[in-house]
C-alpha atoms as a PDB file:
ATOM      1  CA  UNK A   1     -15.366  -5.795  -2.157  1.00  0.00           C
ATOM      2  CA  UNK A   2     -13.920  -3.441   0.106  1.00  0.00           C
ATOM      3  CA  UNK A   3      -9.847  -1.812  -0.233  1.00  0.00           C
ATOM      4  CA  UNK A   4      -8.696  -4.085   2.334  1.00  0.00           C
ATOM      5  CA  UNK A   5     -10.224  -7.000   0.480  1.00  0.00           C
ATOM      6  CA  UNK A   6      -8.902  -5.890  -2.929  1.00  0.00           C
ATOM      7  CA  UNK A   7      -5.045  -5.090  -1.655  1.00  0.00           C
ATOM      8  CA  UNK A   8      -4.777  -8.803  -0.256  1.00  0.00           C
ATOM      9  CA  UNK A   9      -6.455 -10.308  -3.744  1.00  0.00           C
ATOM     10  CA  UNK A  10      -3.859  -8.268  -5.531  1.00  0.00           C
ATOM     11  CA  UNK A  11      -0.921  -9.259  -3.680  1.00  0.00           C
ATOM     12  CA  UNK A  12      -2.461 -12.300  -3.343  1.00  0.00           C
ATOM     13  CA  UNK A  13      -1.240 -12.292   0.262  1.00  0.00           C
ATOM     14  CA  UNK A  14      -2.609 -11.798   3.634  1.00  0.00           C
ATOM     15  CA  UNK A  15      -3.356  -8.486   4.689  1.00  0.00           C
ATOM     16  CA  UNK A  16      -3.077  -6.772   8.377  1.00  0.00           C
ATOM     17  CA  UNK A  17      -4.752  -3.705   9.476  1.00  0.00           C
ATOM     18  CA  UNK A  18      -4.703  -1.299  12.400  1.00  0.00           C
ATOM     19  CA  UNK A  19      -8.321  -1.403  14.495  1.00  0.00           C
ATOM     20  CA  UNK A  20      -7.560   2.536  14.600  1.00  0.00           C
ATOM     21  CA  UNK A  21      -7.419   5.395  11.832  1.00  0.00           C
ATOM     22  CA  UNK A  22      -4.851   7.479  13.480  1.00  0.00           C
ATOM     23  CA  UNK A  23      -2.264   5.375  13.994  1.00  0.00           C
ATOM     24  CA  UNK A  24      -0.127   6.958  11.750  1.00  0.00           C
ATOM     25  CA  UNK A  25      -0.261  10.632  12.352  1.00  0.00           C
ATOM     26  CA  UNK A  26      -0.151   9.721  16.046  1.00  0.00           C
ATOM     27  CA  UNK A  27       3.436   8.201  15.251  1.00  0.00           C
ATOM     28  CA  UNK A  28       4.862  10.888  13.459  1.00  0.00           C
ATOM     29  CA  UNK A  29       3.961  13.398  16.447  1.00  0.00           C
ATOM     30  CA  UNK A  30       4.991  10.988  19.091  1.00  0.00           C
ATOM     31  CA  UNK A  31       8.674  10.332  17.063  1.00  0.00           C
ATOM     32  CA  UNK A  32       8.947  14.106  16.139  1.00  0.00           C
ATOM     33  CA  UNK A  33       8.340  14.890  19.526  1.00  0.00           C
ATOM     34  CA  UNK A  34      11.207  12.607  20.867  1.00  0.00           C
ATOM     35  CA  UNK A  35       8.468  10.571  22.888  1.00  0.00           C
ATOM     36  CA  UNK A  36       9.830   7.286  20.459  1.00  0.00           C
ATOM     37  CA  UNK A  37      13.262   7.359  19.715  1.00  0.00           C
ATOM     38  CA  UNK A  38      12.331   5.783  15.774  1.00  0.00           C
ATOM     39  CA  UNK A  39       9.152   4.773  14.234  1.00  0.00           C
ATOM     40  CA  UNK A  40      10.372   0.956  15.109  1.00  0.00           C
ATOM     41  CA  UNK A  41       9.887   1.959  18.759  1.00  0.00           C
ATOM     42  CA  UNK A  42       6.361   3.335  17.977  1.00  0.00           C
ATOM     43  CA  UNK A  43       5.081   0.201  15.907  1.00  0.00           C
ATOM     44  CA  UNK A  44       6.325  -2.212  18.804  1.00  0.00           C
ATOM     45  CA  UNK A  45       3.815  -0.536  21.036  1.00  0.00           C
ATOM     46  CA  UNK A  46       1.119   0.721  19.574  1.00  0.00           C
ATOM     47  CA  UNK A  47       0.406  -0.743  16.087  1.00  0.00           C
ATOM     48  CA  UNK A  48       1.485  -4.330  16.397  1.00  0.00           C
ATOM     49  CA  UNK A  49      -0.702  -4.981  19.332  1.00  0.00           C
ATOM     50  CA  UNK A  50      -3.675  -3.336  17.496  1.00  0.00           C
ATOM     51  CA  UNK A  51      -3.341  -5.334  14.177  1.00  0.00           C
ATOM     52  CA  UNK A  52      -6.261  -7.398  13.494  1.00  0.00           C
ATOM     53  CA  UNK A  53      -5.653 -11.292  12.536  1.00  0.00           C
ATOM     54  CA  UNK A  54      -4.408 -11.580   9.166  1.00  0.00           C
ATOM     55  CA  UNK A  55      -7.233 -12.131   5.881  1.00  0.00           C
ATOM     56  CA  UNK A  56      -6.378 -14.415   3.804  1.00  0.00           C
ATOM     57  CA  UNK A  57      -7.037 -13.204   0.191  1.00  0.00           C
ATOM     58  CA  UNK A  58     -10.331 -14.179  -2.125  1.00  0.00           C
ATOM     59  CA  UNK A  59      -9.021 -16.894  -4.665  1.00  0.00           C
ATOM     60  CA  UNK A  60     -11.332 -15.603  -7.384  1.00  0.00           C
ATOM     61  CA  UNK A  61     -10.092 -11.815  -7.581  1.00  0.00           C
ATOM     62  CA  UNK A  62      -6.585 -13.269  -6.613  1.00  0.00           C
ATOM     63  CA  UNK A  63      -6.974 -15.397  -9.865  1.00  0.00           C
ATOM     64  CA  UNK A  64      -7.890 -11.948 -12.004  1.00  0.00           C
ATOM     65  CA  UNK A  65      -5.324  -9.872 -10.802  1.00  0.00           C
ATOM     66  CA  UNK A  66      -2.699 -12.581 -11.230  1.00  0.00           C
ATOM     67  CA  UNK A  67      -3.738 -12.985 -15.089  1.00  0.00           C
ATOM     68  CA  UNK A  68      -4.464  -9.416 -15.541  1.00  0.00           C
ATOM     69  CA  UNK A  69      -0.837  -8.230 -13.898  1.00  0.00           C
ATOM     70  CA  UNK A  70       1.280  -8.785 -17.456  1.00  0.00           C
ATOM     71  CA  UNK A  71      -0.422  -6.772 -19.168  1.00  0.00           C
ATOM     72  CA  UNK A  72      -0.600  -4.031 -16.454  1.00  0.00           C
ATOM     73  CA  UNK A  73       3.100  -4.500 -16.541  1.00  0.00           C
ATOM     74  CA  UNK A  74       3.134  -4.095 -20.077  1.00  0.00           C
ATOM     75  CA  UNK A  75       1.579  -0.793 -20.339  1.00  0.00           C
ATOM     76  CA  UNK A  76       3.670   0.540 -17.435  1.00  0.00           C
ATOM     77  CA  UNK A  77       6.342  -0.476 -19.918  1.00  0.00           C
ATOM     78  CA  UNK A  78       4.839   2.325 -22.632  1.00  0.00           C
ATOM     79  CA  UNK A  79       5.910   5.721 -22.977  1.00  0.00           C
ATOM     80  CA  UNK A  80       3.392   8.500 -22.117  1.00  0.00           C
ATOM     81  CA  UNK A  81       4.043  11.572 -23.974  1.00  0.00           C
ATOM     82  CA  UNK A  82       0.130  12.493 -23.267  1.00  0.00           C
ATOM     83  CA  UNK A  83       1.399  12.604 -19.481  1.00  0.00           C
ATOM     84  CA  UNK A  84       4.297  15.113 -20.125  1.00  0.00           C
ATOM     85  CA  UNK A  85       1.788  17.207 -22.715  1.00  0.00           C
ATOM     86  CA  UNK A  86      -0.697  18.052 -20.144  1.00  0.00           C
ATOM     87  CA  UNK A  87       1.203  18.567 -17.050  1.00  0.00           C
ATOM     88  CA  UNK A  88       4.920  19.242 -18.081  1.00  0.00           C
ATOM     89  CA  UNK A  89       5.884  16.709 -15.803  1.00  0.00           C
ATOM     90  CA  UNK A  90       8.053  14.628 -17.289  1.00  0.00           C
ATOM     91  CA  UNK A  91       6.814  10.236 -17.127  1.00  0.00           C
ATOM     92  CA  UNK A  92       8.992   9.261 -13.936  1.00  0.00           C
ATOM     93  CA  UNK A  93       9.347   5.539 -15.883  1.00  0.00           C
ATOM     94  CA  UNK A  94      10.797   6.713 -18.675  1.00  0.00           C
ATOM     95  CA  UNK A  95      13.635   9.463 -17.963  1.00  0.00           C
END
């Protein structure tokens, strides 16, 4: 199962890509460059047009994710002093 496959079964929604890569640093020079007045501008163009047909997402790992997300949601719920211990940086869900 490839990323693409596994971000639509985990959303359990239909995913869109880009046919090319380099969309995205290609927008950032183009807007910082004045060539698009806003990244808006830049998607209407060149993105949208490139987008391949929507893929519906794989019932099965839809299923799992769906029943596995509480408890995901539960342990993003925990404190993580380990976190803070080993890098100083202090758990961005708990300040």
């Amino acid at each position: 199962m490839g990323l693409r496959a596994i971000l639509s079964a985990s959303l359990n929604a239909p995913v869109r890509v880009p046919q090319r890569d380099e969309a995205g640093a290609a927008m950032m020079a183009a807007v910082a460059i004045r060539s698009y007045p806003d990244m808006d501008a830049y998607i209407a163009e060149w993105v949208t047009p490139l987008l391949d047909p929507p893929k519906a997402p794989d019932p099965a790992p839809a299923q799992i994710y769906d029943r596995l997300f509480p408890a995901f949601a539960a342990d993003m719920d925990r404190p993580r002093p380990h976190r803070v211990a080993r890098t100083g940086v202090p758990d961005k869900w708990h300040q």
